[in-house]
N, C-alpha and C. Protein backbone atom coordinates (compact mmCIF):
# COMPACT_ATOMS: atom_id res chain seq x y z
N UNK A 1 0.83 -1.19 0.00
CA UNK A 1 0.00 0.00 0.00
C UNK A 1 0.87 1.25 0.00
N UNK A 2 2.08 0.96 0.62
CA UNK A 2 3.08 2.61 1.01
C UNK A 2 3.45 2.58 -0.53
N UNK A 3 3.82 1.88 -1.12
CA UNK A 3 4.53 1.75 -2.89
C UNK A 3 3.24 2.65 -3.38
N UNK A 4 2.29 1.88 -3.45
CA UNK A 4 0.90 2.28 -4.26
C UNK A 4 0.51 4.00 -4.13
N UNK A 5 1.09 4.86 -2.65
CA UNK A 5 0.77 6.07 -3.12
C UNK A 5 2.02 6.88 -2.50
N UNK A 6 3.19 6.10 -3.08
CA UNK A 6 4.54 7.63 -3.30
C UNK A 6 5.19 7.18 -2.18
N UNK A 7 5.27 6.51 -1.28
CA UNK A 7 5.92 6.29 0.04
C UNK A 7 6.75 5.11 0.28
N UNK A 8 7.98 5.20 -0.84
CA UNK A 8 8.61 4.04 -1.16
C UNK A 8 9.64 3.74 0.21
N UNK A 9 9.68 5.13 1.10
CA UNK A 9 10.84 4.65 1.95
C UNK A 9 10.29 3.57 3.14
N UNK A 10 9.25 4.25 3.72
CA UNK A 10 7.98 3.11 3.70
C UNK A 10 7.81 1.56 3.39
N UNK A 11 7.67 1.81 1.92
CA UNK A 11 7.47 0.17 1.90
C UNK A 11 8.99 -0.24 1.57
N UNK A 12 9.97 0.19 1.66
CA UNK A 12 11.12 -0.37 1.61
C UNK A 12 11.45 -0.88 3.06
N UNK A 13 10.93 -0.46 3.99
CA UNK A 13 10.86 -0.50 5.39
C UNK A 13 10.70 -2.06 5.99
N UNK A 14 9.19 -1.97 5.38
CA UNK A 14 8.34 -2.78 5.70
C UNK A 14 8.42 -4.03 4.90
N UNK A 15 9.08 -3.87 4.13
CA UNK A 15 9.52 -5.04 2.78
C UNK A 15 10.21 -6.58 3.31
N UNK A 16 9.42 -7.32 2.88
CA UNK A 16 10.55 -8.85 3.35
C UNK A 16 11.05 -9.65 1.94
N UNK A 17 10.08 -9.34 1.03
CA UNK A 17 10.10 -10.21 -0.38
C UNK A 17 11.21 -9.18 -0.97
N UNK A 18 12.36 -9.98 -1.11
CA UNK A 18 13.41 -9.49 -1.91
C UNK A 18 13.21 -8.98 -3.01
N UNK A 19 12.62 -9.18 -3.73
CA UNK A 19 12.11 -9.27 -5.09
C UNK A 19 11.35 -8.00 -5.03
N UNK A 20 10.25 -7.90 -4.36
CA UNK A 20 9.58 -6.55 -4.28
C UNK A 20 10.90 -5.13 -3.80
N UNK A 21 11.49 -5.85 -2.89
CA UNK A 21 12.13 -4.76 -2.52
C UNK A 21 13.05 -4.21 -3.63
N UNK A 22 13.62 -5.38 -4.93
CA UNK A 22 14.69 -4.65 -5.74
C UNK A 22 13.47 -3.57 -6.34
N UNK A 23 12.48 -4.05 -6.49
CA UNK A 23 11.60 -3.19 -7.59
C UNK A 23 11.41 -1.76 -7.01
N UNK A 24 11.14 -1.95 -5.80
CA UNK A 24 11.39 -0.44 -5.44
C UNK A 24 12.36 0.31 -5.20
N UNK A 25 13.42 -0.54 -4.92
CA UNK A 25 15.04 0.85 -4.86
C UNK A 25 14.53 1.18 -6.21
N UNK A 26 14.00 1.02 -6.90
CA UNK A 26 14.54 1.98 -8.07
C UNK A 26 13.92 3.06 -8.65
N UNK A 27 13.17 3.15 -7.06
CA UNK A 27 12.51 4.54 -7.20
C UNK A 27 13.47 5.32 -5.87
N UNK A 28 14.97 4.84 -6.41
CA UNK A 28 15.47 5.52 -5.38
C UNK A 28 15.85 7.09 -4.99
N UNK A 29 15.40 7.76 -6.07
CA UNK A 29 15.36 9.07 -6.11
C UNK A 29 14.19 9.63 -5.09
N UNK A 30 13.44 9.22 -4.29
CA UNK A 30 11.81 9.23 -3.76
C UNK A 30 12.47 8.30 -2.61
N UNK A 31 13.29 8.00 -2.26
CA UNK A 31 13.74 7.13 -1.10
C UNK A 31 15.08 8.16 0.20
N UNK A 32 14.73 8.01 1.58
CA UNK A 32 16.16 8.92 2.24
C UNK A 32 17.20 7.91 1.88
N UNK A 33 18.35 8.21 1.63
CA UNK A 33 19.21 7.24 1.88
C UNK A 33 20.13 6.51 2.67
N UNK A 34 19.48 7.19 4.09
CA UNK A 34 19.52 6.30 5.03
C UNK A 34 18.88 4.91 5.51
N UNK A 35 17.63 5.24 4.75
CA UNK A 35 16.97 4.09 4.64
C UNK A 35 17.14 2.90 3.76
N UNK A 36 18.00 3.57 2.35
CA UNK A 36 18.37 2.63 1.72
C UNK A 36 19.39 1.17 1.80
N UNK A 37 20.23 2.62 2.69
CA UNK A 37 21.58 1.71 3.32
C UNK A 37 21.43 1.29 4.27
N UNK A 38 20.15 1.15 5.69
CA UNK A 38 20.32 0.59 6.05
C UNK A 38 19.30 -0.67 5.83
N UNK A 39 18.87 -0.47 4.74
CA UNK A 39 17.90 -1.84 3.84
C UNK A 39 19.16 -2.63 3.56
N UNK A 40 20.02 -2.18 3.03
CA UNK A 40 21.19 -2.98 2.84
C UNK A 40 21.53 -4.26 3.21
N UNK A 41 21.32 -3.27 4.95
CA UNK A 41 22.21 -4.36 6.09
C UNK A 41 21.66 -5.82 5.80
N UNK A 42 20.23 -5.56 5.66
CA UNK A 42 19.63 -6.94 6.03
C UNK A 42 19.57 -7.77 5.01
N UNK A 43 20.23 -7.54 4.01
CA UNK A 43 19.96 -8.36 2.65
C UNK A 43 21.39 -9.32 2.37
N UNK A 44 21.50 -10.33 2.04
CA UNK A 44 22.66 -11.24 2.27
C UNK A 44 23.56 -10.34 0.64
N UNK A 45 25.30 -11.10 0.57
CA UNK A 45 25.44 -10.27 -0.22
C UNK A 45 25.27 -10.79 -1.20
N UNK A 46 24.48 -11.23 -1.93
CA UNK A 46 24.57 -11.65 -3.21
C UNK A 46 23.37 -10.79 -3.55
N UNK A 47 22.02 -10.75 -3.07
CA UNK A 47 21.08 -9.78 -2.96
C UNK A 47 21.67 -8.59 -3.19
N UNK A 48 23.07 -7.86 -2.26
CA UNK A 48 23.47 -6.55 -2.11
C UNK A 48 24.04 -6.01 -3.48
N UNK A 49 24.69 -7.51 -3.66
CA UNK A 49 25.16 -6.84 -5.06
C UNK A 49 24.21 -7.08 -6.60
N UNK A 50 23.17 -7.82 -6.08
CA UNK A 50 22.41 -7.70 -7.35
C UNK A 50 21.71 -6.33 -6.87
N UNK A 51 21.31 -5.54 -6.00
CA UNK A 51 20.47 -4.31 -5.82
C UNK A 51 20.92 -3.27 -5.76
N UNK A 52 22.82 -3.57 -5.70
CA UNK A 52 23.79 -2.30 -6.16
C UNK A 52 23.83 -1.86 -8.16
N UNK A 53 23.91 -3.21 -8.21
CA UNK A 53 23.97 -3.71 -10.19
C UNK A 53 22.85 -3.07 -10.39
N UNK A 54 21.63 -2.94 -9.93
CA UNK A 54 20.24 -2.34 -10.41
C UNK A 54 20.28 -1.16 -10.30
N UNK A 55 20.32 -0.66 -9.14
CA UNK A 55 20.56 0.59 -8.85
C UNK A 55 21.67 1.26 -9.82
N UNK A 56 22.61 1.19 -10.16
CA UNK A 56 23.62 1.99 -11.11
C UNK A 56 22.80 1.05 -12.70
N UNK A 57 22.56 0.46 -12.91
CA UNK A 57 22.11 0.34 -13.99
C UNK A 57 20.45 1.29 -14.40
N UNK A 58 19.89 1.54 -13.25
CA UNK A 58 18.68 2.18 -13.41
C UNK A 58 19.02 3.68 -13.57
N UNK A 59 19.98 4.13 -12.76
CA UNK A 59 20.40 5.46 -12.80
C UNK A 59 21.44 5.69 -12.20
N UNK A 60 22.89 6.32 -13.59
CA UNK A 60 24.14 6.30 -13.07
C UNK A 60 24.82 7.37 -11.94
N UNK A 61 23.66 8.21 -11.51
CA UNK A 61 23.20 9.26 -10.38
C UNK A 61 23.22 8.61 -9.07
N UNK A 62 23.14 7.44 -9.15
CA UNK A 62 22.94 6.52 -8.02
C UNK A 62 24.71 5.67 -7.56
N UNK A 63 25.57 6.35 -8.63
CA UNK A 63 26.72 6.11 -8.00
C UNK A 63 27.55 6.37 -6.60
N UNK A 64 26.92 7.64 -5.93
CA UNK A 64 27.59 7.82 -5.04
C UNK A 64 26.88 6.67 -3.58
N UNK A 65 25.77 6.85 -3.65
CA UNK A 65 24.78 6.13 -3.28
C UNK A 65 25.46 4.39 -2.94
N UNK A 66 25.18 4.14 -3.90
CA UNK A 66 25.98 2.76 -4.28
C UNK A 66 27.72 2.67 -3.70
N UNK A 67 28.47 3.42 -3.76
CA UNK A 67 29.60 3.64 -3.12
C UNK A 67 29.96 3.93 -1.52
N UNK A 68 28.77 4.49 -1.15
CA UNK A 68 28.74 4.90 0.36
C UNK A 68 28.11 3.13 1.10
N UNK A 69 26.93 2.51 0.17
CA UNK A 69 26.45 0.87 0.86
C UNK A 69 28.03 0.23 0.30
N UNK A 70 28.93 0.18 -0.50
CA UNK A 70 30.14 -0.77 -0.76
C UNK A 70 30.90 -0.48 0.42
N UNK A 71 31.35 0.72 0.89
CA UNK A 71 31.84 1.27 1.94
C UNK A 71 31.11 0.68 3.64
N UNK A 72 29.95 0.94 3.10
CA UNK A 72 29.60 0.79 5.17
C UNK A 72 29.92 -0.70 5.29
N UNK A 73 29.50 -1.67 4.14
CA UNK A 73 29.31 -3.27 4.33
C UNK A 73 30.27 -3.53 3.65
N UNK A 74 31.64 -3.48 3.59
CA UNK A 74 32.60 -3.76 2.76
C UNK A 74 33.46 -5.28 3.64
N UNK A 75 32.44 -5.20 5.15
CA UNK A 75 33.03 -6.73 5.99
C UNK A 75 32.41 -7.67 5.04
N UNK A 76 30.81 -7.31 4.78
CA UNK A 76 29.98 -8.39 4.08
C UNK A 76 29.90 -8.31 2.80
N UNK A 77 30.39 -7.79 2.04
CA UNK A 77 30.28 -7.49 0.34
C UNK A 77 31.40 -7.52 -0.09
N UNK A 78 32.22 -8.82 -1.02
CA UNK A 78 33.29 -8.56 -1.35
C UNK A 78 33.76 -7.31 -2.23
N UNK A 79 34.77 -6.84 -1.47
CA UNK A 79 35.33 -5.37 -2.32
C UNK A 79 35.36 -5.66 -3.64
N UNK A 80 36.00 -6.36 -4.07
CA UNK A 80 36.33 -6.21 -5.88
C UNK A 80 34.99 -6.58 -6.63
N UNK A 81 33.75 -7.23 -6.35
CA UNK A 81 32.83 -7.68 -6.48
C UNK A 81 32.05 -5.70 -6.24
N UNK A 82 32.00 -5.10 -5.44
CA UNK A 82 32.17 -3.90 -5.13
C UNK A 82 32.17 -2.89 -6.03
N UNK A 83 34.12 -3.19 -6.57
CA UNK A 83 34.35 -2.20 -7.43
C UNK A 83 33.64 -2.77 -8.86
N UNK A 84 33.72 -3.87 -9.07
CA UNK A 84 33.31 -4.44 -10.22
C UNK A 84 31.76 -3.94 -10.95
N UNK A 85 31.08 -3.17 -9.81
CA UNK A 85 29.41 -2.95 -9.94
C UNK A 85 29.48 -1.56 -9.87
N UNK A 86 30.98 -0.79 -9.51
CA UNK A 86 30.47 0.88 -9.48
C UNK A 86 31.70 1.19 -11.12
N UNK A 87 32.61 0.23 -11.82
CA UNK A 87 32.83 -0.06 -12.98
C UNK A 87 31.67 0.22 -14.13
C-alpha cells in the first residue's frame, strides 16, 4: 500500500520479499538514503550486489549512493565484487 501512493521509503521498510524490494530501490530518487543503506544491512550479499547492479544500472546518479552501501558493508560485500558494480 506505502509503494501504491509515493511512500517508497515506507514500503522499503516494511519489505521482506526481496524481489519486491529490488523493484522499489529503483525509485530511489523518492527514497532517504539512510533508509536505503540501512535496507542494505539486512539483505545477504549476493542480494546486495544484485540491488547495487540495479541501482547503477537504473540510474548512473545513483553512484555515489551505491559507493557509500560498498563502503559501510565492505566486511559483508566482497570489495572487488564492489568495485566491479560501481565499474
Amino acid at each position: 500500500m506505502c509503494e501504491q501512493v509515493g511512500l517508497y521509503g515506507r514500503a522499503l521498510q516494511f519489505n521482506n520479499n526481496i524481489q519486491d524490494a529490488q523493484r522499489i530501490m529503483l525509485n530511489s530518487h523518492a527514497i532517504p538514503k539512510e533508509i536505503m543503506i540501512e535496507f542494505f544491512g539486512k539483505m545477504s550479499e549476493e542480494d546486495c550486489l544484485v540491488g547495487m547492479n540495479n541501482l547503477m544500472r537504473s540510474n548512473r546518479q545513483n553512484g555515489p549512493l551505491v559507493a557509500e552501501i560498498a563502503v559501510k558493508y565492505a566486511s559483508k560485500i566482497d570489495t572487488k565484487k564492489s568495485i566491479h558494480v560501481l565499474e
